[in-house]
C-alpha atoms as a PDB file:
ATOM      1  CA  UNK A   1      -8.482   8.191 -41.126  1.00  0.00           C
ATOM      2  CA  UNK A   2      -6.803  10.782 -39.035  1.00  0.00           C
ATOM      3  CA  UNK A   3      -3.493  11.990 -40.239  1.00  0.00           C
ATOM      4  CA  UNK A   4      -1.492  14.705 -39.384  1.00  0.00           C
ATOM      5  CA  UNK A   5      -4.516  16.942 -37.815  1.00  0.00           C
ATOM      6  CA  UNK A   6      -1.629  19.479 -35.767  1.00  0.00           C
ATOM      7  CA  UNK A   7       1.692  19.724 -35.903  1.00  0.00           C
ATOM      8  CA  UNK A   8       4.461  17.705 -33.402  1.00  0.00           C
ATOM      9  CA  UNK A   9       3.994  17.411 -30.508  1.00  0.00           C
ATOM     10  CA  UNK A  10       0.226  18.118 -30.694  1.00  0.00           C
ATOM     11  CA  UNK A  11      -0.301  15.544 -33.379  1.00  0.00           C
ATOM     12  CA  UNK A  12       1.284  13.277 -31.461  1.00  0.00           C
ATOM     13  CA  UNK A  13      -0.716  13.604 -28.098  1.00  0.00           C
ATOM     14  CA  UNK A  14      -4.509  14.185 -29.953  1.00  0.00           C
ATOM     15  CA  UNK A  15      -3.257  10.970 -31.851  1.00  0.00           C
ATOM     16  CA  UNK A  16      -3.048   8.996 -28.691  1.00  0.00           C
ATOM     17  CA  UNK A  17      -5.987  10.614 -27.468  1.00  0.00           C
ATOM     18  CA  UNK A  18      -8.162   9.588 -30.843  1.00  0.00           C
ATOM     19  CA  UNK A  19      -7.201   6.475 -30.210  1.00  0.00           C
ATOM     20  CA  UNK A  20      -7.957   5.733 -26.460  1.00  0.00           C
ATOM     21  CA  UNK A  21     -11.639   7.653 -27.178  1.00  0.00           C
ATOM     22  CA  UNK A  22     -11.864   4.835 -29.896  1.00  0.00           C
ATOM     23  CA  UNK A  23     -11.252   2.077 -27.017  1.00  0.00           C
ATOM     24  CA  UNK A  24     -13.141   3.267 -24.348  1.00  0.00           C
ATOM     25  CA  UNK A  25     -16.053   3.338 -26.772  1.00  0.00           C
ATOM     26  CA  UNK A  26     -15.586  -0.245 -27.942  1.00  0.00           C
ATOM     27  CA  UNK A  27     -15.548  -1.801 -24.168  1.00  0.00           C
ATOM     28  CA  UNK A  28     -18.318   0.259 -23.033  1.00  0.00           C
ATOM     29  CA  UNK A  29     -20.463  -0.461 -25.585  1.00  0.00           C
ATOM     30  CA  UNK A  30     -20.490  -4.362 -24.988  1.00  0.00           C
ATOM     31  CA  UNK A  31     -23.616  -5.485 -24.347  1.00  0.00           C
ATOM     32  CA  UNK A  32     -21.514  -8.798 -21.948  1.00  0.00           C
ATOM     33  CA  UNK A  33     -18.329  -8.217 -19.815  1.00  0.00           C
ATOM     34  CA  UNK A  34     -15.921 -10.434 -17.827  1.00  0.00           C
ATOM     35  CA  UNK A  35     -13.755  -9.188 -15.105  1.00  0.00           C
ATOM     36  CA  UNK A  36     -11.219  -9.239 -17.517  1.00  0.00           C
ATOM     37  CA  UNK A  37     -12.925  -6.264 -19.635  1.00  0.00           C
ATOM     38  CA  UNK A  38     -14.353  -4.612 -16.935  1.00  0.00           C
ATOM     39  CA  UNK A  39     -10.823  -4.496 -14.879  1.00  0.00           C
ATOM     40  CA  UNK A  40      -9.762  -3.064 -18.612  1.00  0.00           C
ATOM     41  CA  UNK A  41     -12.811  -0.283 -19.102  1.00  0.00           C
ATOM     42  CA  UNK A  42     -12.266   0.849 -15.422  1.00  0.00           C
ATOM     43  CA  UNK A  43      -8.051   1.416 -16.182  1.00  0.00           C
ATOM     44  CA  UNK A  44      -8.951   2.796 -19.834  1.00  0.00           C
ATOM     45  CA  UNK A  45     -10.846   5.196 -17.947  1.00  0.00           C
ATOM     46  CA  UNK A  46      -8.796   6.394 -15.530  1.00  0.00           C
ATOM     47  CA  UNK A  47      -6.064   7.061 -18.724  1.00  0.00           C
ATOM     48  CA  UNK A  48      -8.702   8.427 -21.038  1.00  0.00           C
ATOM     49  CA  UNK A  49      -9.430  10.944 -17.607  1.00  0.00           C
ATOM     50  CA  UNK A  50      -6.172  11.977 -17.454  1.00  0.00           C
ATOM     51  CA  UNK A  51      -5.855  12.766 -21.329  1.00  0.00           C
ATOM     52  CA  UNK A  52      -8.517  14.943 -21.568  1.00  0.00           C
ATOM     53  CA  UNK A  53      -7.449  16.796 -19.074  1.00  0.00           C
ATOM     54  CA  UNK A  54      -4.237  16.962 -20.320  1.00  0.00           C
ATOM     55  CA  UNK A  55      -5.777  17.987 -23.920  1.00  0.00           C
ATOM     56  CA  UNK A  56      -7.560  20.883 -21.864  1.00  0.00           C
ATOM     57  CA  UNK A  57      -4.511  21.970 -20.318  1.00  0.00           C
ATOM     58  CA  UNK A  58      -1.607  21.811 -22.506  1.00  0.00           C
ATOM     59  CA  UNK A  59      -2.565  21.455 -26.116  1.00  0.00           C
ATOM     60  CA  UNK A  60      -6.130  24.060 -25.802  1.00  0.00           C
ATOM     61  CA  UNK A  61      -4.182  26.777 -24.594  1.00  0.00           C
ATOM     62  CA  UNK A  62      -1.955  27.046 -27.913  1.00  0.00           C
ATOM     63  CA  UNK A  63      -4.563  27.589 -29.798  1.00  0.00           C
ATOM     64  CA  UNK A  64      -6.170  30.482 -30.429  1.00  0.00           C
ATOM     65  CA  UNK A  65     -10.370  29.856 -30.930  1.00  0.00           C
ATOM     66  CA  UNK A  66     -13.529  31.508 -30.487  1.00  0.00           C
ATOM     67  CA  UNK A  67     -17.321  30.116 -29.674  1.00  0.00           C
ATOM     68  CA  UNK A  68     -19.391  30.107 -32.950  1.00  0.00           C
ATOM     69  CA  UNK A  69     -22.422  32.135 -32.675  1.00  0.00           C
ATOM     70  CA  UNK A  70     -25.220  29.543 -31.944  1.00  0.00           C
ATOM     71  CA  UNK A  71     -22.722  28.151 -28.925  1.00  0.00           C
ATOM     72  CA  UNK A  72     -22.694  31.778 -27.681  1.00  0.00           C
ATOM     73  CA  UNK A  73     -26.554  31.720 -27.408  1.00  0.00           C
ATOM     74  CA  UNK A  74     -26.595  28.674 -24.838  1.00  0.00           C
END
């Protein structure tokens, strides 16, 4: 699995993240919902939203990357 990736706090937050990406996948991927799992996808969603862009602003910037060659040419 995924262990210790970054180091605290960043672990801690791409952890969570990892982990909602894994849940949003399962309930949109059944093939028949209730309003039960559909009332779930649509708040999972809204969460997952909010930790991506959370991921983009806070934990992104502390790194320090570069585009690979082939990603430059697109």
């Amino acid at each position: 699995m995924f262990k210790d990736l970054l180091d605290d706090p960043h672990n801690k937050q791409v952890m969570k993240l990892l982990y909602q990406t894994a849940e949003w996948h399962a309930l949109a991927k059944l093939r028949m919902h209730t309003d039960l799992t559909l009332e779930h996808l649509h708040c999972i969603t809204k969460e997952f939203g909010s930790l991506m862009r959370q991921f983009r602003d806070h934990i992104c910037p502390q790194f320090n990357t570069a585009k690979l060659s082939h990603e430059v040419a697109i």
